[in-house]
Protein backbone atom coordinates (compact mmCIF):
# COMPACT_ATOMS: atom_id res chain seq x y z
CA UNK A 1 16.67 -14.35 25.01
CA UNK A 2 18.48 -16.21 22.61
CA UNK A 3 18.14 -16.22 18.46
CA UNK A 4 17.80 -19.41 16.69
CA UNK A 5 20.03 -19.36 13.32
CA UNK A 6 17.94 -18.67 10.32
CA UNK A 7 18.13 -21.23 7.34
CA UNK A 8 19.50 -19.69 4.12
CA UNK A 9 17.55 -20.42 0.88
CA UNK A 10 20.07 -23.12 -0.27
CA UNK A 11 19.59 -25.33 2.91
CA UNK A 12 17.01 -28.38 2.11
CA UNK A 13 15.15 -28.45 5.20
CA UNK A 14 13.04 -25.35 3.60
CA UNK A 15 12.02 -27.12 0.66
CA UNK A 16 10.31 -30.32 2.94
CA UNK A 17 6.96 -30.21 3.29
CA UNK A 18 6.59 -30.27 7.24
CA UNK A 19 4.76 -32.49 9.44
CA UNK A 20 2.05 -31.95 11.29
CA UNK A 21 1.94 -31.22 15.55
CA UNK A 22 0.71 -33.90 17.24
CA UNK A 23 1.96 -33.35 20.95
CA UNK A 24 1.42 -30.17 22.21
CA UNK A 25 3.07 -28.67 25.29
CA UNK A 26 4.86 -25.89 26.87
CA UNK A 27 8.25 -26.75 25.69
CA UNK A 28 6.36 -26.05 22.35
CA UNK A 29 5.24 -22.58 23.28
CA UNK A 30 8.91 -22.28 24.37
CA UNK A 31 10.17 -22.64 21.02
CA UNK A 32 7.14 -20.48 19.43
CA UNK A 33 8.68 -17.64 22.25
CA UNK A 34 12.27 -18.19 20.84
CA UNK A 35 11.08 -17.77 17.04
CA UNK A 36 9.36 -14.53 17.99
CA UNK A 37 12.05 -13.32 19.37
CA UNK A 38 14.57 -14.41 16.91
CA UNK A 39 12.12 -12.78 14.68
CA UNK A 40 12.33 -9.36 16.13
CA UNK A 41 15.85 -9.55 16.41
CA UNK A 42 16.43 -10.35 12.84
CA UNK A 43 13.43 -7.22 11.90
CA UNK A 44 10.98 -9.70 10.32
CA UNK A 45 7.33 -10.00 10.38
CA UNK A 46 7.51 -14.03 10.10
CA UNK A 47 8.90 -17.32 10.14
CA UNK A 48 8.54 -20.81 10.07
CA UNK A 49 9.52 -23.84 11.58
CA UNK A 50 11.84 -24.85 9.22
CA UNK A 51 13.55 -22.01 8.83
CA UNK A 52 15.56 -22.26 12.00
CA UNK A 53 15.86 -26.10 11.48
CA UNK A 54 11.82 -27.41 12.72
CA UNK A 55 10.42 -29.96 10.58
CA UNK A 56 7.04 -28.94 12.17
CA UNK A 57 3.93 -27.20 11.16
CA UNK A 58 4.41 -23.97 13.17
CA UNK A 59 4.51 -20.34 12.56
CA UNK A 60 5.06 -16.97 14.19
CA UNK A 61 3.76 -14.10 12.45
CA UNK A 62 3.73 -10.07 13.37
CA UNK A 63 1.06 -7.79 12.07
CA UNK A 64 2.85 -5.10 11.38
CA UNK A 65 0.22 -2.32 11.28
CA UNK A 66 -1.36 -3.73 14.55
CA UNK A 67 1.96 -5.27 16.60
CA UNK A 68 0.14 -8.11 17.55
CA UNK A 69 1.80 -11.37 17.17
CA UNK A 70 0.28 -15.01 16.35
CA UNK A 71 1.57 -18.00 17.38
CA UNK A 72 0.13 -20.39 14.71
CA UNK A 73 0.36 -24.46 15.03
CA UNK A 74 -0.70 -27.07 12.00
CA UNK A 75 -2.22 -23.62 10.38
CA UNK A 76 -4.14 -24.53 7.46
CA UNK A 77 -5.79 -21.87 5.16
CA UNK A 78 -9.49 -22.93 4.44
CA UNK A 79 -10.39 -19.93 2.18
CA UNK A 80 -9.12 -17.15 0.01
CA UNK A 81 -10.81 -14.46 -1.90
CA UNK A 82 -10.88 -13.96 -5.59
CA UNK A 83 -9.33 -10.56 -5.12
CA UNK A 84 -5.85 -10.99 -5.32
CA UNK A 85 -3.41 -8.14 -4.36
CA UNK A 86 0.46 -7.80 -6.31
CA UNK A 87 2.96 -6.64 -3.29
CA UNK A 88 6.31 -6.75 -2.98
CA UNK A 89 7.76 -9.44 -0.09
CA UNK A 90 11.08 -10.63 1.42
CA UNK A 91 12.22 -13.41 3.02
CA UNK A 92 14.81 -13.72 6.09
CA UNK A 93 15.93 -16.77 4.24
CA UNK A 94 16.72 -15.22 0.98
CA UNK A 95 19.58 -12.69 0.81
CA UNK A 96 21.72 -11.22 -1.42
CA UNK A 97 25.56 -11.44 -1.40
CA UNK A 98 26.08 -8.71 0.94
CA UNK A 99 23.51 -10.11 3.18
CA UNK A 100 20.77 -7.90 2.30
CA UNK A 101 16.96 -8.77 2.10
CA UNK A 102 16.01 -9.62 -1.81
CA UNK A 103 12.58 -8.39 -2.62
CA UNK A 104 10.05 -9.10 -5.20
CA UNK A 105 6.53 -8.71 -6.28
CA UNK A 106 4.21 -11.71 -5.73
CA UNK A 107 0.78 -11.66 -6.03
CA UNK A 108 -1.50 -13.40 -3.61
CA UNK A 109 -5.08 -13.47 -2.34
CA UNK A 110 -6.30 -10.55 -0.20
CA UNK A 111 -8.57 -11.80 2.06
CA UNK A 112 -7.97 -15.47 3.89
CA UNK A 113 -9.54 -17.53 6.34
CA UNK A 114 -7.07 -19.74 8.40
CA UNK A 115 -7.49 -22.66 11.04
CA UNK A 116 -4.68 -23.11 13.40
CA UNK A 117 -4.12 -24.91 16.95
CA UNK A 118 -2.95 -23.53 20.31
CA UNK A 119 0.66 -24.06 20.96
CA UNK A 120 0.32 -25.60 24.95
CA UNK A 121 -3.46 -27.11 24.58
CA UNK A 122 -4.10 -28.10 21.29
CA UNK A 123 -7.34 -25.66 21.15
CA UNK A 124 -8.62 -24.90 17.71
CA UNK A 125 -8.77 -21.52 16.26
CA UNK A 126 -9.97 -19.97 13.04
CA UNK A 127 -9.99 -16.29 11.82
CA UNK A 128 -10.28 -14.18 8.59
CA UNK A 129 -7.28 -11.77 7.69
CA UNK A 130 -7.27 -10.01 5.37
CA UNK A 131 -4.87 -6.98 3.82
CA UNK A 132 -0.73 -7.21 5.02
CA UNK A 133 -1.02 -9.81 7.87
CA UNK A 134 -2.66 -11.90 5.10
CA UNK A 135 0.43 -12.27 2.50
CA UNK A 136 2.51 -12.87 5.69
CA UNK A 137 0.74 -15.36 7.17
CA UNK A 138 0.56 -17.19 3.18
CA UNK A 139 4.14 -16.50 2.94
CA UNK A 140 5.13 -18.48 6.27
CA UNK A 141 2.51 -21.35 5.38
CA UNK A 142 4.31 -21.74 2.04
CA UNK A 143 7.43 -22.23 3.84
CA UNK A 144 5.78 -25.00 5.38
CA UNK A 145 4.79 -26.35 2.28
CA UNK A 146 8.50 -26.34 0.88
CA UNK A 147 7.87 -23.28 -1.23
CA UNK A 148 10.10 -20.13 -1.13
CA UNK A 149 8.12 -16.95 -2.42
CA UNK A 150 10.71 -16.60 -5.42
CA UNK A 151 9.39 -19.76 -6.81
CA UNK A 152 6.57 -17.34 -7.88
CA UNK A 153 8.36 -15.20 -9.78
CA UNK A 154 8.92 -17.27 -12.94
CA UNK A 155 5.30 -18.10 -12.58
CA UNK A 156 4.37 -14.42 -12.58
CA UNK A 157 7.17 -13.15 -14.59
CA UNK A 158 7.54 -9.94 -12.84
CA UNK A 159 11.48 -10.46 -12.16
């Protein structure tokens, strides 16, 4: 299967806020198939639509103690804990000169609760995660949100 190209930090399309799904369809769960793969093939554990050039509300995300892989459409996060966990994340996006993963501490909830809708149908879903798959999932719905995870670190001044 083929990759999509992932978006480097300095393209604008990651700082748009995305739009949300209205139409859903195969060819959509087409594309969801291509970012998974492009995922693996690029050894991430998410992306985003607008990462390989989307302006959609869509995610893929892997769970890396478990495998399993979510397909995640207009995903909205209705809850998060108090707890929050500080844990060091990377992007695809962001790289260093010698093309290199950057990563940095960011602290986030522990414990979520997110909504999402069914690539082909349109069916509603919602589920608590909680731990790893957690501050993924976040991570990718920030990207849909315009927000890159090192916009946290001058707000948590743990460069």
């Amino acid at each position: 299967m083929d990759n999509l190209i992932i978006n480097d930090y300095n393209d604008p399309i990651l700082r748009k806020v995305c739009k949300p799904i209205t139409e859903f369809s195969l060819d959509l769960q087409t594309t969801l198939d291509l970012m998974i793969s492009t995922m693996y093939n690029n050894n991430g554990v998410g992306l985003a639509a607008n990462q390989v050039g989307y302006e959609d509300r869509f995610i893929v995300v892997m769970d890396p103690n478990t495998k399993q892989v979510w397909s995640m459409v207009n995903p909205e996060v209705t809850w998060t804990s108090f707890e929050k966990d500080l844990f060091e994340e990377g992007c695809l996006s962001v790289k260093d000169e010698n093309n290199n993963l950057i990563f940095k501490n960011i602290e986030r909830p522990r414990r979520i609760n997110v909504k999402w809708q069914k690539a082909d149908t349109g069916e509603v879903f919602e589920h608590r995660f909680t731990g790893l798959i957690s501050r993924i999932i976040q991570h990718e719905i920030d990207h849909l949100d315009g927000i890159l995870f090192t916009d946290y670190i001058k707000d948590n001044n743990n460069e």
